[in-house]
C-alpha atoms as a PDB file:
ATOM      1  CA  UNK A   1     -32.636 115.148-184.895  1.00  0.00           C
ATOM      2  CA  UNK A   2     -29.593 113.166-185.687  1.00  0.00           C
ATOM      3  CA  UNK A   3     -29.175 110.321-188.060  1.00  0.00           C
ATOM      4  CA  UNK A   4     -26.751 107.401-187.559  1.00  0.00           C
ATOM      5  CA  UNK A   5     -24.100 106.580-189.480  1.00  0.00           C
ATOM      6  CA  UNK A   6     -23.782 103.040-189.134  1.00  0.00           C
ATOM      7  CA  UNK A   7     -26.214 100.742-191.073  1.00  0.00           C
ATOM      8  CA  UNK A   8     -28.273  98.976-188.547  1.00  0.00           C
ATOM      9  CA  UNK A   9     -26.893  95.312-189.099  1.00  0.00           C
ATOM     10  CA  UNK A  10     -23.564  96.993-188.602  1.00  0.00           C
ATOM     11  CA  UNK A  11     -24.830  98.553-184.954  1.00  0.00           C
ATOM     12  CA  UNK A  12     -25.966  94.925-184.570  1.00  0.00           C
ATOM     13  CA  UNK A  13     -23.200  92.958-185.446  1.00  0.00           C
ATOM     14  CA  UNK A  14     -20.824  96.200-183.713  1.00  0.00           C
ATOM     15  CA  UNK A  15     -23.110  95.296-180.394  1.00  0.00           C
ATOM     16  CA  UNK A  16     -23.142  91.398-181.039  1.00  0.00           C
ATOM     17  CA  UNK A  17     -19.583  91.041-181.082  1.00  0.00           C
ATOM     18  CA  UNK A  18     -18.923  93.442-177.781  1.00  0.00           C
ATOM     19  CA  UNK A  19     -21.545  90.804-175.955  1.00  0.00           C
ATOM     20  CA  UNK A  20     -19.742  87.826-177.035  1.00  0.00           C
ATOM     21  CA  UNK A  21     -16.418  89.597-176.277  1.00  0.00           C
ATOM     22  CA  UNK A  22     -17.382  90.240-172.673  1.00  0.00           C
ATOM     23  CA  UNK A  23     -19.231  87.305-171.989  1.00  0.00           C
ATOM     24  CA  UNK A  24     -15.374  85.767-172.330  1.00  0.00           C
ATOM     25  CA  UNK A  25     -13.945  87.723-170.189  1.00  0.00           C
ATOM     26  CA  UNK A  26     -16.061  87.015-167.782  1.00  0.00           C
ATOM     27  CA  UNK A  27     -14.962  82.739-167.939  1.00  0.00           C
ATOM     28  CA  UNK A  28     -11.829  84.476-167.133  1.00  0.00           C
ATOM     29  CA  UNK A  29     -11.688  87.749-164.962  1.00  0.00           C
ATOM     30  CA  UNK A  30     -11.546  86.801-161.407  1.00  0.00           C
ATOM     31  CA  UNK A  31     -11.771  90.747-160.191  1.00  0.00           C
ATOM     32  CA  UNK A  32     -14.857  90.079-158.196  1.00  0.00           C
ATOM     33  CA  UNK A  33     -13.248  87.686-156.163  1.00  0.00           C
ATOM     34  CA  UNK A  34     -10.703  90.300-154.495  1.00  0.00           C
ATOM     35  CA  UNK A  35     -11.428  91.423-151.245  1.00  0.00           C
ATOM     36  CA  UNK A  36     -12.576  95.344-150.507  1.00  0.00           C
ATOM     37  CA  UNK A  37      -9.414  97.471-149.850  1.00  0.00           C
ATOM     38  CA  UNK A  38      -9.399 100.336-147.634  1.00  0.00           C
ATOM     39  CA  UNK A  39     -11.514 103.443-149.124  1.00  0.00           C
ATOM     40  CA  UNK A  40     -12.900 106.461-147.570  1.00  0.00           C
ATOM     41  CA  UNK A  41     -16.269 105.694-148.999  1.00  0.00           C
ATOM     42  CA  UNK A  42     -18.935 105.219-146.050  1.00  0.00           C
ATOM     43  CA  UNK A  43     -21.959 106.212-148.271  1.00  0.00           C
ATOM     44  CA  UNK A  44     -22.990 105.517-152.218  1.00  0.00           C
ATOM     45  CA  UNK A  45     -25.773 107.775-153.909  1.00  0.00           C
ATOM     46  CA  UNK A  46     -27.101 105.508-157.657  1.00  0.00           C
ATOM     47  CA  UNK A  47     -28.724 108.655-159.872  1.00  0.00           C
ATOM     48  CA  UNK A  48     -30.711 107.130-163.080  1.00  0.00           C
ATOM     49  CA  UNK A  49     -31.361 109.111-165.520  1.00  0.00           C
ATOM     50  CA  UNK A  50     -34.540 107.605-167.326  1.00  0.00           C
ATOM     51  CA  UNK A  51     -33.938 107.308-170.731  1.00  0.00           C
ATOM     52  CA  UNK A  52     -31.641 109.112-172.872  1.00  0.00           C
ATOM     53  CA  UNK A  53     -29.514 108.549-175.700  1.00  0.00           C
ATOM     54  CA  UNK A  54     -26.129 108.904-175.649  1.00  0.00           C
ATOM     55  CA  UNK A  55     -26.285 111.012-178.790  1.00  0.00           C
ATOM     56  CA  UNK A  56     -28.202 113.640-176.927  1.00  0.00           C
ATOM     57  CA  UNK A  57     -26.350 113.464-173.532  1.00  0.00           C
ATOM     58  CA  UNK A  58     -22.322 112.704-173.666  1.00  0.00           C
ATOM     59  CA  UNK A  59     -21.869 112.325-177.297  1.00  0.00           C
ATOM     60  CA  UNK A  60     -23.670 114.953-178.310  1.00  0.00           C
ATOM     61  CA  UNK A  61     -20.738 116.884-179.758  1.00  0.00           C
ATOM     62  CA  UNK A  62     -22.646 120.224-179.389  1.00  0.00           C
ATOM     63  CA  UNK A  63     -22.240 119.396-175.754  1.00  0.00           C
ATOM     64  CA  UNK A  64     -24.928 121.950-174.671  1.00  0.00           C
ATOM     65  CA  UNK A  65     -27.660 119.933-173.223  1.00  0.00           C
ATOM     66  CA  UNK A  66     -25.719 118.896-170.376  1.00  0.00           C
ATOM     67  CA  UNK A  67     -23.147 121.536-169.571  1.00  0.00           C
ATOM     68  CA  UNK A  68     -22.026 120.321-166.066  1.00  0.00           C
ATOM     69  CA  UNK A  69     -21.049 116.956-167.050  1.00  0.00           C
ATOM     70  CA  UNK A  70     -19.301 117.955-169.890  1.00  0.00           C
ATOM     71  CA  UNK A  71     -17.130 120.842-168.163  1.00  0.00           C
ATOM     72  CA  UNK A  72     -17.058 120.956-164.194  1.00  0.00           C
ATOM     73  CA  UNK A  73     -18.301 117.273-163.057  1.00  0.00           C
ATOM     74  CA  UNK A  74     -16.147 115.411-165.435  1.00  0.00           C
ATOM     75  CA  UNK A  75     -13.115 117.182-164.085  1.00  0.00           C
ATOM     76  CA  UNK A  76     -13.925 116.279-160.478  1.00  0.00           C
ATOM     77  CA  UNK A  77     -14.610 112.169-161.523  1.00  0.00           C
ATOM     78  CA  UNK A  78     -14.488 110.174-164.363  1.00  0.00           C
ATOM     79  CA  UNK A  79     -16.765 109.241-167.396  1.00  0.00           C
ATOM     80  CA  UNK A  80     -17.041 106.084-169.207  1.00  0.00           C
ATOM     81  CA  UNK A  81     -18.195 106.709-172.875  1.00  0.00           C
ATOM     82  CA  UNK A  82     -18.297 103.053-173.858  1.00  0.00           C
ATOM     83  CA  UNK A  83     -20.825 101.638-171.010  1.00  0.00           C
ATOM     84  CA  UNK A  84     -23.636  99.806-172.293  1.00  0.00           C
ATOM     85  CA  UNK A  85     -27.242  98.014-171.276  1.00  0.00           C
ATOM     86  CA  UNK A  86     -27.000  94.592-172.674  1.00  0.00           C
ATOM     87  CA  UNK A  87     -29.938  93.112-171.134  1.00  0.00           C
ATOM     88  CA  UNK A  88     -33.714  93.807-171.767  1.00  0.00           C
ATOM     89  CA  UNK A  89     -33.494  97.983-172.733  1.00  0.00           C
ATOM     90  CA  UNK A  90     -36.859  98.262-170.499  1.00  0.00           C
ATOM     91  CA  UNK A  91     -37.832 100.333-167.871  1.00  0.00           C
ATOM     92  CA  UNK A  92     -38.064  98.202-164.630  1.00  0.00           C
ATOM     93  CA  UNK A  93     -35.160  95.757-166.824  1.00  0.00           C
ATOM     94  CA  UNK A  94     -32.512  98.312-166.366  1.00  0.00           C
ATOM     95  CA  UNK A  95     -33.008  99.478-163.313  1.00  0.00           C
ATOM     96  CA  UNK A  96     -32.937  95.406-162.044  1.00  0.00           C
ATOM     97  CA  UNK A  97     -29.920  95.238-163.548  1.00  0.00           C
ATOM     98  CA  UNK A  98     -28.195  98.201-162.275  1.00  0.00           C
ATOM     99  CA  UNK A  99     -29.513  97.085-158.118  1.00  0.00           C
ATOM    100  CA  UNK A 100     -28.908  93.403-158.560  1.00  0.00           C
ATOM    101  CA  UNK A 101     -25.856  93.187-160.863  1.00  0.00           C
ATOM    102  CA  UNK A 102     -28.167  90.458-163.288  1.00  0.00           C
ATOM    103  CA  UNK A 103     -30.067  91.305-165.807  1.00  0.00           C
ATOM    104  CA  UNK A 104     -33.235  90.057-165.818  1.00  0.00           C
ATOM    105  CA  UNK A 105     -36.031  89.729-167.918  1.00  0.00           C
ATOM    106  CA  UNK A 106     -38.801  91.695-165.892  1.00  0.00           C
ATOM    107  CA  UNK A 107     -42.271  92.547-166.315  1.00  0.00           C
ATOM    108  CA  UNK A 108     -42.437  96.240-167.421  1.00  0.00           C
ATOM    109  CA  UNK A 109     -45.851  97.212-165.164  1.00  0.00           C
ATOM    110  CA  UNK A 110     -44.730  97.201-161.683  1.00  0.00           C
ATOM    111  CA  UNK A 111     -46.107  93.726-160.535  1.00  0.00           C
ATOM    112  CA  UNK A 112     -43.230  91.532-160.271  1.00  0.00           C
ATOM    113  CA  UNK A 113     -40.179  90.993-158.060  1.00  0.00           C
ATOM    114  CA  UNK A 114     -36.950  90.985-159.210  1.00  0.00           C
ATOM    115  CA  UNK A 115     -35.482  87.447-158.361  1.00  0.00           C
ATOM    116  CA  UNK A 116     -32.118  88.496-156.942  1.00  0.00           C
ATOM    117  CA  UNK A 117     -31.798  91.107-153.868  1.00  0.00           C
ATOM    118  CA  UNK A 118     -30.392  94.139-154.468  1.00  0.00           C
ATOM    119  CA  UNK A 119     -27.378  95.566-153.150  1.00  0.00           C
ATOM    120  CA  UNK A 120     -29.308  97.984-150.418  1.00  0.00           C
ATOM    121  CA  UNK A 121     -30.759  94.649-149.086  1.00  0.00           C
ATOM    122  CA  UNK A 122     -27.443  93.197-149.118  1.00  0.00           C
ATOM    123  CA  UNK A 123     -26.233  96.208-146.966  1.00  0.00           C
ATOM    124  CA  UNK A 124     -29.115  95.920-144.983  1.00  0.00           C
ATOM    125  CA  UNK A 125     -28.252  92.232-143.793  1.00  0.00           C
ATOM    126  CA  UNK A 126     -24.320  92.887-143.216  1.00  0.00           C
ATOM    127  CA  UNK A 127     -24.886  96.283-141.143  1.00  0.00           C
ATOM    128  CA  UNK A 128     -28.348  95.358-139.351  1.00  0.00           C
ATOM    129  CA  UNK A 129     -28.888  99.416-139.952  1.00  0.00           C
ATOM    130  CA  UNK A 130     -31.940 101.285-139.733  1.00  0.00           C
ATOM    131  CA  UNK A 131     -33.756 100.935-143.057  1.00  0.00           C
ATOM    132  CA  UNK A 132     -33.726 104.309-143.389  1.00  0.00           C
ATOM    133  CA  UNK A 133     -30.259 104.357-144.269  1.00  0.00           C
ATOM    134  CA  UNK A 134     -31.109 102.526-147.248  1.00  0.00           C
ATOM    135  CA  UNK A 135     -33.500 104.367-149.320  1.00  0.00           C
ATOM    136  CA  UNK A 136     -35.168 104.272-153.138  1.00  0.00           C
ATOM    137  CA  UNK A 137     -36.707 107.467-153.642  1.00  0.00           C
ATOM    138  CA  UNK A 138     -38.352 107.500-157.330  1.00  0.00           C
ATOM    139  CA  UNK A 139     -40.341 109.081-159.816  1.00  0.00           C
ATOM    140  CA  UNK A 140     -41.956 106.033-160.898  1.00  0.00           C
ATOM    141  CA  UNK A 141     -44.316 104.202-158.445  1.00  0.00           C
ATOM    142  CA  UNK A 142     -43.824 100.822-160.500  1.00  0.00           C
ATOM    143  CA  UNK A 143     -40.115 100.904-159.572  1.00  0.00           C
ATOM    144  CA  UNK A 144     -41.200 100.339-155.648  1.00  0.00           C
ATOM    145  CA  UNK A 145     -40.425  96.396-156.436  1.00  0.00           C
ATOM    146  CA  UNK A 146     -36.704  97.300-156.478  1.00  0.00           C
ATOM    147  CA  UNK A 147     -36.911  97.383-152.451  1.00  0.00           C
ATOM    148  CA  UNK A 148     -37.734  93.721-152.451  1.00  0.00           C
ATOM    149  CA  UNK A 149     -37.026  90.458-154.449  1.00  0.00           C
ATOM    150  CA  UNK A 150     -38.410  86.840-155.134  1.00  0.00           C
ATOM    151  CA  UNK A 151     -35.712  84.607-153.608  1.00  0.00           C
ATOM    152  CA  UNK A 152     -37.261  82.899-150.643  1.00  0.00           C
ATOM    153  CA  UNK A 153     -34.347  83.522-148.388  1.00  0.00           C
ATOM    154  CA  UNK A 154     -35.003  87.711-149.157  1.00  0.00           C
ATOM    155  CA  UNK A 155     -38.069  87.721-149.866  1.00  0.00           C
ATOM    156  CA  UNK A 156     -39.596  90.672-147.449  1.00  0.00           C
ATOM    157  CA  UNK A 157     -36.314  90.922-144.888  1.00  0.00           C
ATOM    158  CA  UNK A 158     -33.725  93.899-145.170  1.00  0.00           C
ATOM    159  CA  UNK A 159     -35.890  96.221-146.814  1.00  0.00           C
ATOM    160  CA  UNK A 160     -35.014  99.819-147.564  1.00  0.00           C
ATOM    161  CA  UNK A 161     -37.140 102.681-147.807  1.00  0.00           C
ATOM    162  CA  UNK A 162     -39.213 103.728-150.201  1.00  0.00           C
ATOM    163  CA  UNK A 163     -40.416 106.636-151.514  1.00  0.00           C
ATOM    164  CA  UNK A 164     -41.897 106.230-155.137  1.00  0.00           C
ATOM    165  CA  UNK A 165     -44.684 107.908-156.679  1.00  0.00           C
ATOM    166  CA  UNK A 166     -45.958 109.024-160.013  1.00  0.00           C
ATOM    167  CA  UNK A 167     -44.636 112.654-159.294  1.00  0.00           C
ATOM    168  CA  UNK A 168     -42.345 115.289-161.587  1.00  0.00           C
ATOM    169  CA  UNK A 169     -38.835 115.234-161.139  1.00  0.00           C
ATOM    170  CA  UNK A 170     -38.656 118.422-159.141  1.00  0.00           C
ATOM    171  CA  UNK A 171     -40.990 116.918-156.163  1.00  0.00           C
ATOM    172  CA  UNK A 172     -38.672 113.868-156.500  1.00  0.00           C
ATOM    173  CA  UNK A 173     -35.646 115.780-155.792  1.00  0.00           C
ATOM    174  CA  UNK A 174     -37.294 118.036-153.310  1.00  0.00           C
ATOM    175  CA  UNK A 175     -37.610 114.366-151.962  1.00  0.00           C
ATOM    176  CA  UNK A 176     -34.172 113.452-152.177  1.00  0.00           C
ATOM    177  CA  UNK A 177     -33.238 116.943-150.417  1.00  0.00           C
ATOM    178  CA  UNK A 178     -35.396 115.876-147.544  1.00  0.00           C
ATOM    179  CA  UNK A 179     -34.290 112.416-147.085  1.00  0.00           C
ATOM    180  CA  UNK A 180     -30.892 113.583-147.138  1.00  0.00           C
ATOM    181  CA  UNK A 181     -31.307 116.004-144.225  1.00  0.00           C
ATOM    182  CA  UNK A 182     -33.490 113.563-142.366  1.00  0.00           C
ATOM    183  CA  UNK A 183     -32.012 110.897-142.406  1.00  0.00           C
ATOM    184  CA  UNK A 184     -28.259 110.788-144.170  1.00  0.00           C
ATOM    185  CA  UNK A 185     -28.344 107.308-145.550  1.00  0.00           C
ATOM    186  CA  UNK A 186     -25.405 105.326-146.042  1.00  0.00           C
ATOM    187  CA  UNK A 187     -27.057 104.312-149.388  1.00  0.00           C
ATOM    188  CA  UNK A 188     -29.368 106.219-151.823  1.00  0.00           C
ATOM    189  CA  UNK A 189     -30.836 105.215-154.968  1.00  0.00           C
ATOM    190  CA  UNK A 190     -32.786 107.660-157.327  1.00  0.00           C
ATOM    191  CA  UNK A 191     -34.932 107.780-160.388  1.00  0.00           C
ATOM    192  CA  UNK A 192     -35.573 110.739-162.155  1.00  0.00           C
ATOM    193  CA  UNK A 193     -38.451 110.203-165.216  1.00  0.00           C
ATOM    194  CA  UNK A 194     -38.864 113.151-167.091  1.00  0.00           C
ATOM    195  CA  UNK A 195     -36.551 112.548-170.277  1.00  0.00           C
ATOM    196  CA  UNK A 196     -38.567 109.075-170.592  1.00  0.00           C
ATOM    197  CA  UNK A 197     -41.895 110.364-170.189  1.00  0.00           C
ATOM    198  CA  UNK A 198     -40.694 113.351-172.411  1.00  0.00           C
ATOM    199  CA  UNK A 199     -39.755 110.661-175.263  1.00  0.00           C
ATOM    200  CA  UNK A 200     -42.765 108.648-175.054  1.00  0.00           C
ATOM    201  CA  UNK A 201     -45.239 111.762-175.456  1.00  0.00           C
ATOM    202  CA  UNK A 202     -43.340 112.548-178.671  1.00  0.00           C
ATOM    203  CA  UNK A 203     -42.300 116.099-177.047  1.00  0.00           C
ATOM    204  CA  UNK A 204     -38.863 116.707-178.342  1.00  0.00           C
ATOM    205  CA  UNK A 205     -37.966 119.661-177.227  1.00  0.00           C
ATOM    206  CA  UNK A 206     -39.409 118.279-173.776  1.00  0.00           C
ATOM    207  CA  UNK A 207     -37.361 115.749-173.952  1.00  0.00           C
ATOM    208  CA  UNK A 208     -34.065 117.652-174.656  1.00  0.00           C
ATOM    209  CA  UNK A 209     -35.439 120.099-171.802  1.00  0.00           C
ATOM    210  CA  UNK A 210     -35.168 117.293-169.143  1.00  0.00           C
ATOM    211  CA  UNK A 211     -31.934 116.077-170.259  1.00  0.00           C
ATOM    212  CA  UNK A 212     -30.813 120.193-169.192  1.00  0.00           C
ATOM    213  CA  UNK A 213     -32.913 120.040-166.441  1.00  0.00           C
ATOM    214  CA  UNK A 214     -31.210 116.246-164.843  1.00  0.00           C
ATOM    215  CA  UNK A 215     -27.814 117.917-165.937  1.00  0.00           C
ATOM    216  CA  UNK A 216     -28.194 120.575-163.416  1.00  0.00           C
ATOM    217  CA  UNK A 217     -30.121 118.018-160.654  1.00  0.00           C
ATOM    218  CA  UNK A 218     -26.785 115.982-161.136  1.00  0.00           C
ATOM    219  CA  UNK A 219     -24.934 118.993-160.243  1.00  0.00           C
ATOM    220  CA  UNK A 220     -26.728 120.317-157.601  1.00  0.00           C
ATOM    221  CA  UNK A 221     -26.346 116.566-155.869  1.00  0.00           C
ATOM    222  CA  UNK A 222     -22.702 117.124-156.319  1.00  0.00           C
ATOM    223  CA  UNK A 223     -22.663 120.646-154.960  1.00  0.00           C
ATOM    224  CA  UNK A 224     -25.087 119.304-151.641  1.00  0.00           C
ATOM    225  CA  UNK A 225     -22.648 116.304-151.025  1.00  0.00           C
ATOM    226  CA  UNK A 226     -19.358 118.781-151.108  1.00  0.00           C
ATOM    227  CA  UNK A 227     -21.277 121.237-148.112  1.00  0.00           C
ATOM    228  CA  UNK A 228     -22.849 118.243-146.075  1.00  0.00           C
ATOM    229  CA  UNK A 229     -20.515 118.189-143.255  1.00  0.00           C
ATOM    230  CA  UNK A 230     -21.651 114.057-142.787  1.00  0.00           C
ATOM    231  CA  UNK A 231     -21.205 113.529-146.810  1.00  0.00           C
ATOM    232  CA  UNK A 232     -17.973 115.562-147.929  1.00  0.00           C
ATOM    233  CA  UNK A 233     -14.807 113.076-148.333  1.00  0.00           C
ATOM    234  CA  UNK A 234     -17.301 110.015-147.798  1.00  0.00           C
ATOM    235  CA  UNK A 235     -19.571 109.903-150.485  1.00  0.00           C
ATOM    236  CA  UNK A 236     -19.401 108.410-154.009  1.00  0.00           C
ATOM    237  CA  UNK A 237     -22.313 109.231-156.628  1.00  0.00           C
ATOM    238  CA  UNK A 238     -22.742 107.226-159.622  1.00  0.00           C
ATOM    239  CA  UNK A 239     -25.126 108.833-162.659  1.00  0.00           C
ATOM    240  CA  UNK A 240     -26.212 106.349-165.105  1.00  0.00           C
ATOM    241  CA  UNK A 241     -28.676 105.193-167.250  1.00  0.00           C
ATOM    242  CA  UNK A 242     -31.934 102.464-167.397  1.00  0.00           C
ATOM    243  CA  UNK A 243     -31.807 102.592-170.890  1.00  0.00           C
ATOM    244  CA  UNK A 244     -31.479 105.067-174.413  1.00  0.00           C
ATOM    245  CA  UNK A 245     -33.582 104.883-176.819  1.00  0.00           C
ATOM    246  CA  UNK A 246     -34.129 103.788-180.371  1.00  0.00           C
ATOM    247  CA  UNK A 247     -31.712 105.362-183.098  1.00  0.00           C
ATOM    248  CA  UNK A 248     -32.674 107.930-185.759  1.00  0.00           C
ATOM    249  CA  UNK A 249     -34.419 105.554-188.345  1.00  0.00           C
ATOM    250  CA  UNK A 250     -35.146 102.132-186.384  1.00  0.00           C
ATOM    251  CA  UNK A 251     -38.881 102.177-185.128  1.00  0.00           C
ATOM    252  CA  UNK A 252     -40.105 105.650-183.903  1.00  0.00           C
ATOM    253  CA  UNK A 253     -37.159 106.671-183.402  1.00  0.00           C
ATOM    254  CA  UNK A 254     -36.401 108.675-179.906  1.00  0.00           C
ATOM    255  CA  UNK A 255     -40.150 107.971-178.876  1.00  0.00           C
ATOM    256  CA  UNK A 256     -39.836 104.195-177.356  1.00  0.00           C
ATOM    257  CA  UNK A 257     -36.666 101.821-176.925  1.00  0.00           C
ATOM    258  CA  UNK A 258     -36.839  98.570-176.139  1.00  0.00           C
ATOM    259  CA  UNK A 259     -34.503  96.496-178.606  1.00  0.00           C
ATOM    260  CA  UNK A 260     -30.399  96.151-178.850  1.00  0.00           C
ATOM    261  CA  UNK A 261     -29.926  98.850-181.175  1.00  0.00           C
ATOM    262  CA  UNK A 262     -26.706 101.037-180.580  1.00  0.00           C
ATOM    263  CA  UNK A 263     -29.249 104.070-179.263  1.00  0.00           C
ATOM    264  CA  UNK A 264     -30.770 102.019-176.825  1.00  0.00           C
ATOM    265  CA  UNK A 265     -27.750 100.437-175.524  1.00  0.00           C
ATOM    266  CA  UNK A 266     -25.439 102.882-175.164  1.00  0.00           C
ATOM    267  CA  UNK A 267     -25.815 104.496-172.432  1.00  0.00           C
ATOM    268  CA  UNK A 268     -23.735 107.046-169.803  1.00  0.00           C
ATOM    269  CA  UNK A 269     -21.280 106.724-167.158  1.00  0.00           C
ATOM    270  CA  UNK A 270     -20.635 109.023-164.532  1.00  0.00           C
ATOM    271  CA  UNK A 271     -18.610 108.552-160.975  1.00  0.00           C
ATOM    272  CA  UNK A 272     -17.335 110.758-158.686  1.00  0.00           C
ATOM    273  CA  UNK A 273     -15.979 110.179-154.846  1.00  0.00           C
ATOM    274  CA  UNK A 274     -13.118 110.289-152.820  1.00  0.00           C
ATOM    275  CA  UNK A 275     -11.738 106.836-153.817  1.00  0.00           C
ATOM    276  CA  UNK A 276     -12.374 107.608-157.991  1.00  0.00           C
ATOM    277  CA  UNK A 277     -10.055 109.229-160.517  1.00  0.00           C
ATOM    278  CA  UNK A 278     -10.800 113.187-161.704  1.00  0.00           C
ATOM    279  CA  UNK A 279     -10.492 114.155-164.402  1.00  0.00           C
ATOM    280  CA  UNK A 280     -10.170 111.135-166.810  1.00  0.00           C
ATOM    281  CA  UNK A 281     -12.549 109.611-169.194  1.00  0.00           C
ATOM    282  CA  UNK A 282     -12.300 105.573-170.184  1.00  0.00           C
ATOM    283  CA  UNK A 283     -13.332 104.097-173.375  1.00  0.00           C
ATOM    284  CA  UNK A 284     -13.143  99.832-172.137  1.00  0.00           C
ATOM    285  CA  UNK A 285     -16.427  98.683-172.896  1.00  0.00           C
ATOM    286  CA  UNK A 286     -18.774  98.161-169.387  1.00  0.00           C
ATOM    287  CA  UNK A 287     -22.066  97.751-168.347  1.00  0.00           C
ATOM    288  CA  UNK A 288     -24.688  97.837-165.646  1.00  0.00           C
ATOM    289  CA  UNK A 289     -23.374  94.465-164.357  1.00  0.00           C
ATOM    290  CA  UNK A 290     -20.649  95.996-163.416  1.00  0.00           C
ATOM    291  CA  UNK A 291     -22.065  98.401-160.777  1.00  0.00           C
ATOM    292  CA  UNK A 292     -23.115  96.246-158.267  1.00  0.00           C
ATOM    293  CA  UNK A 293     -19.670  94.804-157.576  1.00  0.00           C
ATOM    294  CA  UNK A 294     -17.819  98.167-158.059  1.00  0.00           C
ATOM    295  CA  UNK A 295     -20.687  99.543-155.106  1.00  0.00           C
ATOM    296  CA  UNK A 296     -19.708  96.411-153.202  1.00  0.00           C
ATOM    297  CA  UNK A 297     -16.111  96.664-153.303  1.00  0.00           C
ATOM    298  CA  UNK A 298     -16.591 100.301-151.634  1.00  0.00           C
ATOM    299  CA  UNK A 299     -18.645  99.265-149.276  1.00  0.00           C
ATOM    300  CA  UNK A 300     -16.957  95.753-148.640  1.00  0.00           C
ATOM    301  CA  UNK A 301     -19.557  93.579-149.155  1.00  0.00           C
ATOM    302  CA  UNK A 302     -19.006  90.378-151.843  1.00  0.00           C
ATOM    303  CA  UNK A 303     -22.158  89.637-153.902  1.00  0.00           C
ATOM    304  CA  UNK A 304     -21.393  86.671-155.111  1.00  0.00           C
ATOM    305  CA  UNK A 305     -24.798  86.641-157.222  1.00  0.00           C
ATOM    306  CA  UNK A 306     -23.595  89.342-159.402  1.00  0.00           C
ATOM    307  CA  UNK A 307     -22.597  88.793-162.890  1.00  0.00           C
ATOM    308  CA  UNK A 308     -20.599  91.864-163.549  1.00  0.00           C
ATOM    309  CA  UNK A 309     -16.717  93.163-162.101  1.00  0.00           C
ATOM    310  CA  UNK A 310     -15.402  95.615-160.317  1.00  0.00           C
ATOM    311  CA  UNK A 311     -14.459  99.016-162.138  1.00  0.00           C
ATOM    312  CA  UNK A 312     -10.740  98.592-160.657  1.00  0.00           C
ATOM    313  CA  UNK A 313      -9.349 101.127-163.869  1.00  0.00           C
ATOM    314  CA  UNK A 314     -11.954 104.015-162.251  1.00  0.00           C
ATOM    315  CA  UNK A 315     -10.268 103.609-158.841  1.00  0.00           C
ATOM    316  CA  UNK A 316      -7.037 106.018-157.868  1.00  0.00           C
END
């Protein structure tokens, strides 16, 4: 395993100062506000990762656990290698975060509602389509509370599908496969567990294992959107991540996460679709705020809600 090489008041401080940097911004950027241009985009696919660090995924400089983002996928969208989780570096957390565009301080076990609707409900309400063209399909069960929220005025209206279950990652995508033939929906939001539940268990070659083995799921997503005759030239896929995990010497190291330190906020970035850049990789700090508004924008929705902006530099 690796060791840092930043002291961990500098990774701090380092993440501190980003956090109070973008928190500025935000008083000033007024990006979410535009209205949605004119994009080819009629569907959006969300693929999370659970759990990796960034030093075993895109900055791993032996770049072979994940050889199709690093080669082929990168040259067909574009990476982000400064995109960050600056909320609570939990499970349920992150993935709140990611559908909502707020980050939230959730209960990790499954039992509560996110307060804010996610952007599948928002669809939901604008198109008055089938909820089967929103779906979750997950390898966590707790992570079924994504499909609804808290807010009275959401609460238990617009609901997407859901498929989650405590189930490996290959079921999950067998899953995804299915949905997508059955049903093509215009939006499609995974989780894939293994590298977490790898981490936890202490398994590290496990863990490195999964990262391979989501590498090649990512591709073969890419690969079944390119020969889907209702997919090609519409869709846009966005990888990310929940959350990393601790650094080298901080805690147990790769085994939990949970705090702000530089492993288990840095996360990945990965977009692709007919409306993105190829080819390019960005280093402007971002986050999972910003994903909500960037889906929105595609699909021309405004979530007024979300805390984040659009990713206007990823765009052609």
């Amino acid at each position: 395993m690796k060791t840092i090489s930043i002291a961990c008041k500098k990774v701090l401080c380092f993440v501190g100062m980003i956090v109070l940097l973008n928190n500025c911004n935000k008083e000033l950027d007024i990006s979410s506000e535009l209205l949605p241009g004119n994009f080819e985009t009629e569907n959006v696919i969300v693929l999370i990762i659970d759990g990796p660090r960034f030093s075993e995924t895109w900055g791993d400089e032996t770049k072979l656990l994940t050889p199709y983002l690093q080669t082929n996928l990168r040259q067909k969208g574009v990476v982000n290698s400064n995109f960050y989780n600056f909320g609570n570096t939990q499970t349920i957390s992150g993935h709140t975060a990611i559908t909502t565009g707020v980050y939230e301080e959730m209960n990790n076990n499954g039992l509560q509602y996110p307060e804010n609707p996610s952007f599948l409900q928002h669809w939901l309400s604008v198109t008055k389509a089938s909820p089967n063209k929103a779906y979750v399909v997950s390898s966590k069960e707790k992570l079924k509370v994504l499909a609804n929220c808290s807010s009275v005025d959401w609460r238990n209206t617009y609901l997407p599908s859901i498929d989650a279950e405590d189930r490996e990652d290959e079921q999950t995508f067998n899953r995804v496969k299915s949905v997508i033939t059955e049903h093509h929906p215009n939006l499609l939001f995974i989780n894939l567990k293994g590298v977490d539940v790898s981490g936890h268990n202490g398994d590290w070659n496990g863990y490195l294992e999964n990262i391979t083995k989501c590498d090649s799921m990512l591709n073969e997503l890419v690969q079944i959107i390119d020969n889907d005759s209702i997919y090609k030239d519409k869709t846009t896929l966005i990888m990310t991540n929940d959350h990393g995990r601790h650094s080298d010497g901080i805690s147990d190291g790769y085994k939990n996460h949970g705090d702000n330190c530089l492993g288990c906020v840095h996360i990945n970035f990965f977009a692709y679709g007919p409306d993105f850049k190829q080819n390019q990789v960005f280093h402007n700090v971002r986050e999972q705020l910003d994903i909500v508004p960037t889906i929105s924008h595609l699909m021309g929705m405004q979530l007024n809600q979300a805390d984040g902006h659009v990713m206007h530099e990823i765009f052609k």
